[in-house]
PDB file of N, CA and C in Angstrom:
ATOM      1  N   UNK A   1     103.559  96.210  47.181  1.00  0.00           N
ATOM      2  CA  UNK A   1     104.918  95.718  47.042  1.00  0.00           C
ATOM      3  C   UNK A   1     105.629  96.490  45.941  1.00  0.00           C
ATOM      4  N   UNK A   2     107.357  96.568  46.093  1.00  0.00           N
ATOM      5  CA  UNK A   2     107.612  97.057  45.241  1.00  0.00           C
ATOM      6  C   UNK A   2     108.019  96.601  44.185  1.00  0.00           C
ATOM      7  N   UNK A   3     108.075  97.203  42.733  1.00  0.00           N
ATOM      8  CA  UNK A   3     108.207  96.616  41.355  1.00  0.00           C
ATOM      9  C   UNK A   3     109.786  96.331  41.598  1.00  0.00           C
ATOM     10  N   UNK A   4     110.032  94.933  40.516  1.00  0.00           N
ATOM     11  CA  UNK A   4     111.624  94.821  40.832  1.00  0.00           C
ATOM     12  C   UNK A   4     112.066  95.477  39.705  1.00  0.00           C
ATOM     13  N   UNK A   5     113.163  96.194  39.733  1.00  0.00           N
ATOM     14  CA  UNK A   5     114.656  97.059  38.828  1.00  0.00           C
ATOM     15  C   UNK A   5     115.004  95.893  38.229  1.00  0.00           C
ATOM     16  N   UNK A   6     115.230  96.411  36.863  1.00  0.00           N
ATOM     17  CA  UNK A   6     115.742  95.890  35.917  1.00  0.00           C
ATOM     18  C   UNK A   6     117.171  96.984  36.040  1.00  0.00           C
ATOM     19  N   UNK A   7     118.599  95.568  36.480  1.00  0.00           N
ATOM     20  CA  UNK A   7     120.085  95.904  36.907  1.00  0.00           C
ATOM     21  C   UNK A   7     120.802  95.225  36.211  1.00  0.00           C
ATOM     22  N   UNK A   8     121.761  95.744  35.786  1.00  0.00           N
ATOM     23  CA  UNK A   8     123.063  95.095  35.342  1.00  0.00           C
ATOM     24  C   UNK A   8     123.949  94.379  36.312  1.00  0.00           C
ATOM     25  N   UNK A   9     123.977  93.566  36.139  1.00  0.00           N
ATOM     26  CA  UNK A   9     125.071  92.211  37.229  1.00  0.00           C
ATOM     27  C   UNK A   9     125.434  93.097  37.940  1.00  0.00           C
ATOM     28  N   UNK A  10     126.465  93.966  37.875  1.00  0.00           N
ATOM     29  CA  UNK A  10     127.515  94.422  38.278  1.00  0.00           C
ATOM     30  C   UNK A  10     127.067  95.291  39.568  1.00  0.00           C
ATOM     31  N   UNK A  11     125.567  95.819  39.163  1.00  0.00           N
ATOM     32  CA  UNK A  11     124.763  96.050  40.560  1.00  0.00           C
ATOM     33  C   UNK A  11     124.638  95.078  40.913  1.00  0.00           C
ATOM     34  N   UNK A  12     123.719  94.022  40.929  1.00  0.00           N
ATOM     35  CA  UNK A  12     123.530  93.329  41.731  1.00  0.00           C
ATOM     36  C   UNK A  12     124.431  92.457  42.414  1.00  0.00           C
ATOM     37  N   UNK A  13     125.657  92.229  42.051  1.00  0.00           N
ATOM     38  CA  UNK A  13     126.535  91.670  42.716  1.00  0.00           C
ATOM     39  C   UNK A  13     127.275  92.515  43.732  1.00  0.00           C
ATOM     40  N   UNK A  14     126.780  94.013  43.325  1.00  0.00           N
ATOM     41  CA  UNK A  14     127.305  94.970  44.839  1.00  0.00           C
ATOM     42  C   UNK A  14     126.684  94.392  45.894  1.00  0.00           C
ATOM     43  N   UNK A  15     125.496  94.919  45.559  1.00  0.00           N
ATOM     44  CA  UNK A  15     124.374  94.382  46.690  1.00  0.00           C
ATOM     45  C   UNK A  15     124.736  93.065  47.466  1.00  0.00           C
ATOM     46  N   UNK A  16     124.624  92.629  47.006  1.00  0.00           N
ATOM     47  CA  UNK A  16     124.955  90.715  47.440  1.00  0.00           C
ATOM     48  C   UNK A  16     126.121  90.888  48.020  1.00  0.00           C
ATOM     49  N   UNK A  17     127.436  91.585  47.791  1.00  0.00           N
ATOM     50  CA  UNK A  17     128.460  91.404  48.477  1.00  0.00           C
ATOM     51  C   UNK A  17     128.178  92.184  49.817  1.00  0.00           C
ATOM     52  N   UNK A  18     127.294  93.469  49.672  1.00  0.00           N
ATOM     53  CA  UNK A  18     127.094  93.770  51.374  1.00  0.00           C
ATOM     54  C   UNK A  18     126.421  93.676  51.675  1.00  0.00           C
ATOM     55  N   UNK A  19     125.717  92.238  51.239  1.00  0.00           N
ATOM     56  CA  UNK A  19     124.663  91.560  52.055  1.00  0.00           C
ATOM     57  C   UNK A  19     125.774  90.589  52.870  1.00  0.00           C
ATOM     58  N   UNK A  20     127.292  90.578  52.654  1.00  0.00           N
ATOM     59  CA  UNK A  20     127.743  89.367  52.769  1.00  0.00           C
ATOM     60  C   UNK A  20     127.768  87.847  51.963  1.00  0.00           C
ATOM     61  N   UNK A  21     127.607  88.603  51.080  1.00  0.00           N
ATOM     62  CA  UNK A  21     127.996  87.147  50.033  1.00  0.00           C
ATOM     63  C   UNK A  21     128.807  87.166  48.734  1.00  0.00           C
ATOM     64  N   UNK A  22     129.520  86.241  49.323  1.00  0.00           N
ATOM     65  CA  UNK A  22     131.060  85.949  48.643  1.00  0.00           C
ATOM     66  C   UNK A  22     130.882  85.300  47.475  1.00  0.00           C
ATOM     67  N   UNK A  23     132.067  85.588  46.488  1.00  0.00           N
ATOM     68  CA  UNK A  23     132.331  84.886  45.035  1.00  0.00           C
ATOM     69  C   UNK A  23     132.844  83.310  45.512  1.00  0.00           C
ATOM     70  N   UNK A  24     132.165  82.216  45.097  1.00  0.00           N
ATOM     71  CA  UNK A  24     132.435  80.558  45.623  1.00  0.00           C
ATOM     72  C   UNK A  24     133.535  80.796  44.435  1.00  0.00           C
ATOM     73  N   UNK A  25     132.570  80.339  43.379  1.00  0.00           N
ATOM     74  CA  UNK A  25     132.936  79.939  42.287  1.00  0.00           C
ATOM     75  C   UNK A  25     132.647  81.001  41.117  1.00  0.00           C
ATOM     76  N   UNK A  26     133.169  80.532  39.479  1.00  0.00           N
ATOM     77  CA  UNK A  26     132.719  81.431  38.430  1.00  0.00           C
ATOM     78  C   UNK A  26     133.022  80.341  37.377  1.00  0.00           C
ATOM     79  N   UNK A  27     131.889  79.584  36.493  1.00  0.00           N
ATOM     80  CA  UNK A  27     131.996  78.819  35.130  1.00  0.00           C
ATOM     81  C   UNK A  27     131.555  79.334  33.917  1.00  0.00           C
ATOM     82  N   UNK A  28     132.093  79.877  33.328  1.00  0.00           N
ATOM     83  CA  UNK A  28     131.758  80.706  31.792  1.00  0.00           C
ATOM     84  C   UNK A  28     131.357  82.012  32.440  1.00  0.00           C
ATOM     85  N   UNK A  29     130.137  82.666  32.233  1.00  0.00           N
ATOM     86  CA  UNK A  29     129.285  83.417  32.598  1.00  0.00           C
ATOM     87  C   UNK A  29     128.351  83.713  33.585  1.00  0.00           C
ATOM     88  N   UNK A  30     128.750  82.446  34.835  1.00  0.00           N
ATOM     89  CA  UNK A  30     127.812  82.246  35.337  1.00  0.00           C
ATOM     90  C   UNK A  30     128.513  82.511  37.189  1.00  0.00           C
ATOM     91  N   UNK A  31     128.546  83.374  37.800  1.00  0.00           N
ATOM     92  CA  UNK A  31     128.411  83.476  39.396  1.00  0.00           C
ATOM     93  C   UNK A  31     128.035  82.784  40.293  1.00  0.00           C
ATOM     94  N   UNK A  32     128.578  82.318  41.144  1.00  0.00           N
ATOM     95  CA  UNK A  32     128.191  81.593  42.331  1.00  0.00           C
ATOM     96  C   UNK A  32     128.280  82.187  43.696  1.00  0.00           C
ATOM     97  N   UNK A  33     127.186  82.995  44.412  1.00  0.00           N
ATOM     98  CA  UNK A  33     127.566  83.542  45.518  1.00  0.00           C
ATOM     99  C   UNK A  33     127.116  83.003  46.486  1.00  0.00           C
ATOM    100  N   UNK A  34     127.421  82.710  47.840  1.00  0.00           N
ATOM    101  CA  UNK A  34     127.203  82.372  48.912  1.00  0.00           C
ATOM    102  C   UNK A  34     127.673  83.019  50.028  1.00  0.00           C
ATOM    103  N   UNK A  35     126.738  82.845  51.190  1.00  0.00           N
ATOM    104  CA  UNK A  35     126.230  83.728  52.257  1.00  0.00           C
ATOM    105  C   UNK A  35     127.598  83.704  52.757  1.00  0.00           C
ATOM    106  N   UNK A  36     128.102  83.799  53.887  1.00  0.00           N
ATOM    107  CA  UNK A  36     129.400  83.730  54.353  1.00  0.00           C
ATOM    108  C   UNK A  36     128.928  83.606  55.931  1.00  0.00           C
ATOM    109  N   UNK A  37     127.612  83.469  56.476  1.00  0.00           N
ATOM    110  CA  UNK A  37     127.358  82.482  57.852  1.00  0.00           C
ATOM    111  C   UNK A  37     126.428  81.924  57.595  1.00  0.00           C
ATOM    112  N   UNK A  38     125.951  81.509  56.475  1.00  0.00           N
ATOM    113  CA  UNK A  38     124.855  80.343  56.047  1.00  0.00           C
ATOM    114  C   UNK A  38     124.822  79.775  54.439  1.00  0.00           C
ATOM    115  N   UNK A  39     125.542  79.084  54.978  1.00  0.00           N
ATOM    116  CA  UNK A  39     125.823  78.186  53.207  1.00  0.00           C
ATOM    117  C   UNK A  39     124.214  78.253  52.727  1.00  0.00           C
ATOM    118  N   UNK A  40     123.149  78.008  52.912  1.00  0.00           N
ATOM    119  CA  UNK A  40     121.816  77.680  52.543  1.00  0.00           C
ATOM    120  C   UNK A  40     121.469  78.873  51.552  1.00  0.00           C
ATOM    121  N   UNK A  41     122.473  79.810  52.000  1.00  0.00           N
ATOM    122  CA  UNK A  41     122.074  81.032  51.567  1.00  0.00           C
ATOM    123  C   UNK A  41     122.537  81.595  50.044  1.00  0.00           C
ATOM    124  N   UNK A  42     122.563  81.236  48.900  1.00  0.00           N
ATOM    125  CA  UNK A  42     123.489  81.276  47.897  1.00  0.00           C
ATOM    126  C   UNK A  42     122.608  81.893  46.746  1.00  0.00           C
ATOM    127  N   UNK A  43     122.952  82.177  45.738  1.00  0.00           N
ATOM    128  CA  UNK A  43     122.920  83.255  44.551  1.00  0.00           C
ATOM    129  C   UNK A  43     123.666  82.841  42.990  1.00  0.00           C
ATOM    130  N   UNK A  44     123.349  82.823  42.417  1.00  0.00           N
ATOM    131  CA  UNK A  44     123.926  82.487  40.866  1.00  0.00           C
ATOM    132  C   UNK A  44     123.393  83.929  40.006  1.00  0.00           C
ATOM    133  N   UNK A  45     124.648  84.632  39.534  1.00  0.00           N
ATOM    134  CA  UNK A  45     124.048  85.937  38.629  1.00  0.00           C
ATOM    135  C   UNK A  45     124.678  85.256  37.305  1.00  0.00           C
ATOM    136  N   UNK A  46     124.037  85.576  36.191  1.00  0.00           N
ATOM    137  CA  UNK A  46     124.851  85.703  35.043  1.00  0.00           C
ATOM    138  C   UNK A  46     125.107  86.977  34.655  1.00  0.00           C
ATOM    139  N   UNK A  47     126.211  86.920  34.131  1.00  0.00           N
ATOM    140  CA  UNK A  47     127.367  87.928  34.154  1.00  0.00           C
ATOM    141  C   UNK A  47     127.077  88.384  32.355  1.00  0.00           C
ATOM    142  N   UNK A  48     125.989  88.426  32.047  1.00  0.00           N
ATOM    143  CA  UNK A  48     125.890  88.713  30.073  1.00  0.00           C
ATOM    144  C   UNK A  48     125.658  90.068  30.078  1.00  0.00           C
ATOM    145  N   UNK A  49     125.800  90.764  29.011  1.00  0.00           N
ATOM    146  CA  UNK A  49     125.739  92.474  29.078  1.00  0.00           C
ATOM    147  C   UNK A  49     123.878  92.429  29.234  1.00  0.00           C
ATOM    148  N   UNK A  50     123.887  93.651  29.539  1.00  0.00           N
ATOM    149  CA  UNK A  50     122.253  94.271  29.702  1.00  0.00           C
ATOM    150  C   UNK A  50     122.739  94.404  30.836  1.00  0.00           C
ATOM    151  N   UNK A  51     120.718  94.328  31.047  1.00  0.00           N
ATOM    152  CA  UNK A  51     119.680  93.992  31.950  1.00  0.00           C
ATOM    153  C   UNK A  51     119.875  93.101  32.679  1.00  0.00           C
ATOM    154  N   UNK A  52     119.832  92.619  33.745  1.00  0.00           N
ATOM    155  CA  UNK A  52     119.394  91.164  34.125  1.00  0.00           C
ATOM    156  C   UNK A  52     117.960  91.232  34.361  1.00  0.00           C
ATOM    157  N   UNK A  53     117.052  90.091  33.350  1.00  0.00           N
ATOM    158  CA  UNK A  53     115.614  90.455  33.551  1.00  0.00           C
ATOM    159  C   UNK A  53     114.944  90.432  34.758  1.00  0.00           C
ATOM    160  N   UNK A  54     113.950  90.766  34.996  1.00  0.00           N
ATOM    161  CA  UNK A  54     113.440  90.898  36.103  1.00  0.00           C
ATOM    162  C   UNK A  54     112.872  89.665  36.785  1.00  0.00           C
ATOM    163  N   UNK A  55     112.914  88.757  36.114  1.00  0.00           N
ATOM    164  CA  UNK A  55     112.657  87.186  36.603  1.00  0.00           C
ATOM    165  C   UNK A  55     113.529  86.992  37.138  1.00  0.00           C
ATOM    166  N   UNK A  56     114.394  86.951  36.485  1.00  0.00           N
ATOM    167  CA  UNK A  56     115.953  86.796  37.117  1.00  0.00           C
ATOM    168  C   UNK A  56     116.205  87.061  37.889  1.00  0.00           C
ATOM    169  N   UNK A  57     116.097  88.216  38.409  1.00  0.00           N
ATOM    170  CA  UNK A  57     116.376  88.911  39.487  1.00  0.00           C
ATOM    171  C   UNK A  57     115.671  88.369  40.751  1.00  0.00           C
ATOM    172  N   UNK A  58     114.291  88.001  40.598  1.00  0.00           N
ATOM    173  CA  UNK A  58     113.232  87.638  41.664  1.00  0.00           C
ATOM    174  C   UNK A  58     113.642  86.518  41.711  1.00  0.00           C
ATOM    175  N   UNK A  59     114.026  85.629  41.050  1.00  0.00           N
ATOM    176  CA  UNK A  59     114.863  84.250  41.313  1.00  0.00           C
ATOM    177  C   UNK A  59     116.283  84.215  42.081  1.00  0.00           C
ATOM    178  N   UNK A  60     117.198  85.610  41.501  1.00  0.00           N
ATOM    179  CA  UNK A  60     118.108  85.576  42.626  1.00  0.00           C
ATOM    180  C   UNK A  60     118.025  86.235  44.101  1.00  0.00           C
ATOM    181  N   UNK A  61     117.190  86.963  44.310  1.00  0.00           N
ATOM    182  CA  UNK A  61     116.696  87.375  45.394  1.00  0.00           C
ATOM    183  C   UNK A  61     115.626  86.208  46.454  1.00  0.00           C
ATOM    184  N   UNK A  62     115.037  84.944  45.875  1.00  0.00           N
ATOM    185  CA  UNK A  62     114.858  83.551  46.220  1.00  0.00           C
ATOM    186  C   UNK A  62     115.950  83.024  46.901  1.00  0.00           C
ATOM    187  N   UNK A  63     116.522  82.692  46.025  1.00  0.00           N
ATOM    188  CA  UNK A  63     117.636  81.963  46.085  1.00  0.00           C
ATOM    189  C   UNK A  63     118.373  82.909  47.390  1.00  0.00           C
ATOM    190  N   UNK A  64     118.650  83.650  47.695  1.00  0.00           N
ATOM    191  CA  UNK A  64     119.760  84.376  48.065  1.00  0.00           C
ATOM    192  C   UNK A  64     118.721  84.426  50.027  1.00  0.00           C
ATOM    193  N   UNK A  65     117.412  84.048  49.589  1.00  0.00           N
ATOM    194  CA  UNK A  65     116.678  85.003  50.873  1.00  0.00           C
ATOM    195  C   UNK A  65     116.891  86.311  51.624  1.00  0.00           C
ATOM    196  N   UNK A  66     116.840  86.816  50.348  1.00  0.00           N
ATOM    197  CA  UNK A  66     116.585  88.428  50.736  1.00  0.00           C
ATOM    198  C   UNK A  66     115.884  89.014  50.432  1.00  0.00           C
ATOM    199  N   UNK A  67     115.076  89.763  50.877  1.00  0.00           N
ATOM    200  CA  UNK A  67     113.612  90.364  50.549  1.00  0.00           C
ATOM    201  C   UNK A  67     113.893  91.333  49.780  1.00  0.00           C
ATOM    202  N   UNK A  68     113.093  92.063  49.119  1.00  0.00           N
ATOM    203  CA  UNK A  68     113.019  93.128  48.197  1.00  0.00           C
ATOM    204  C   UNK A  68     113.505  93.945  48.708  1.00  0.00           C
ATOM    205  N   UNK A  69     112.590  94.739  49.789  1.00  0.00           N
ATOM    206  CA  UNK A  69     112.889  95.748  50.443  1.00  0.00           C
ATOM    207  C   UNK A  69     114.518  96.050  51.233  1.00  0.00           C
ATOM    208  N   UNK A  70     115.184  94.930  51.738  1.00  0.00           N
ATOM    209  CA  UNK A  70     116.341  94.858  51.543  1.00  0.00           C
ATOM    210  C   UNK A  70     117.268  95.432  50.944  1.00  0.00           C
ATOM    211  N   UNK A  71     116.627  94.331  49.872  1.00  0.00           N
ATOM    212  CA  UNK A  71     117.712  94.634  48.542  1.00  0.00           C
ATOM    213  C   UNK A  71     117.745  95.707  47.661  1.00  0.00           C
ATOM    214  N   UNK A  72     116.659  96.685  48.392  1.00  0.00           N
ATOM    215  CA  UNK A  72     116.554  97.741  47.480  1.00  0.00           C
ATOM    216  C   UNK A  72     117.498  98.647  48.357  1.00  0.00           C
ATOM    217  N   UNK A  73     117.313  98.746  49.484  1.00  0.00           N
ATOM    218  CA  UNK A  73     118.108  99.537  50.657  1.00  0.00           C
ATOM    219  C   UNK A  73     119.445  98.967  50.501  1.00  0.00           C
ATOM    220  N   UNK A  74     119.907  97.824  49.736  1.00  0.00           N
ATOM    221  CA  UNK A  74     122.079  97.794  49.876  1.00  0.00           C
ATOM    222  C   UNK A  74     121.958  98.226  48.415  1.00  0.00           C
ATOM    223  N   UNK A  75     120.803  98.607  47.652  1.00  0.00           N
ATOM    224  CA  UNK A  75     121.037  99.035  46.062  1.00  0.00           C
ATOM    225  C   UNK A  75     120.997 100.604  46.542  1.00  0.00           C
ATOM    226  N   UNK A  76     120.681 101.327  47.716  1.00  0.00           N
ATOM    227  CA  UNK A  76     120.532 102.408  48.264  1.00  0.00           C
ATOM    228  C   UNK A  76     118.995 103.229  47.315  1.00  0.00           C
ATOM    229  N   UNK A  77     117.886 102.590  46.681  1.00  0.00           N
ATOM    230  CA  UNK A  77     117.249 103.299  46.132  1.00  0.00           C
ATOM    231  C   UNK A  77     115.926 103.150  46.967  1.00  0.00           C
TER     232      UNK A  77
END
């Protein structure tokens, strides 16, 4: 399997948008994305400078049900 990238929001919220998933909401720092033909399907990034750690990431890629391999192919790497 592959190791997950340590990304700055701003990637990963590319990704997610051409996965199809839309900005719901936004409270302080915090993102709300959802699928746009399956509500079930949703995402929370925080928006803080860096990294987003790599837990993080494997939690929003949970949340979101999108596999790695995926998500590495709309990150194009």
């Amino acid at each position: 399997m592959n190791k997950l990238p340590a990304l700055p929001a701003k990637e990963i919220i590319r990704a997610l948008q051409k996965a199809d998933f839309v900005l719901v909401r936004q409270r302080g720092s915090h993102a709300r994305f959802v699928h746009r033909n399956n509500p079930d399907r949703y995402a929370t990034v925080a928006l803080h400078g860096g990294d987003v750690p790599r837990r993080d990431l494997a939690s929003i890629l949970r949340q979101a049900k999108l596999p790695l391999k995926e998500f590495l192919k709309l990150l194009g790497k």
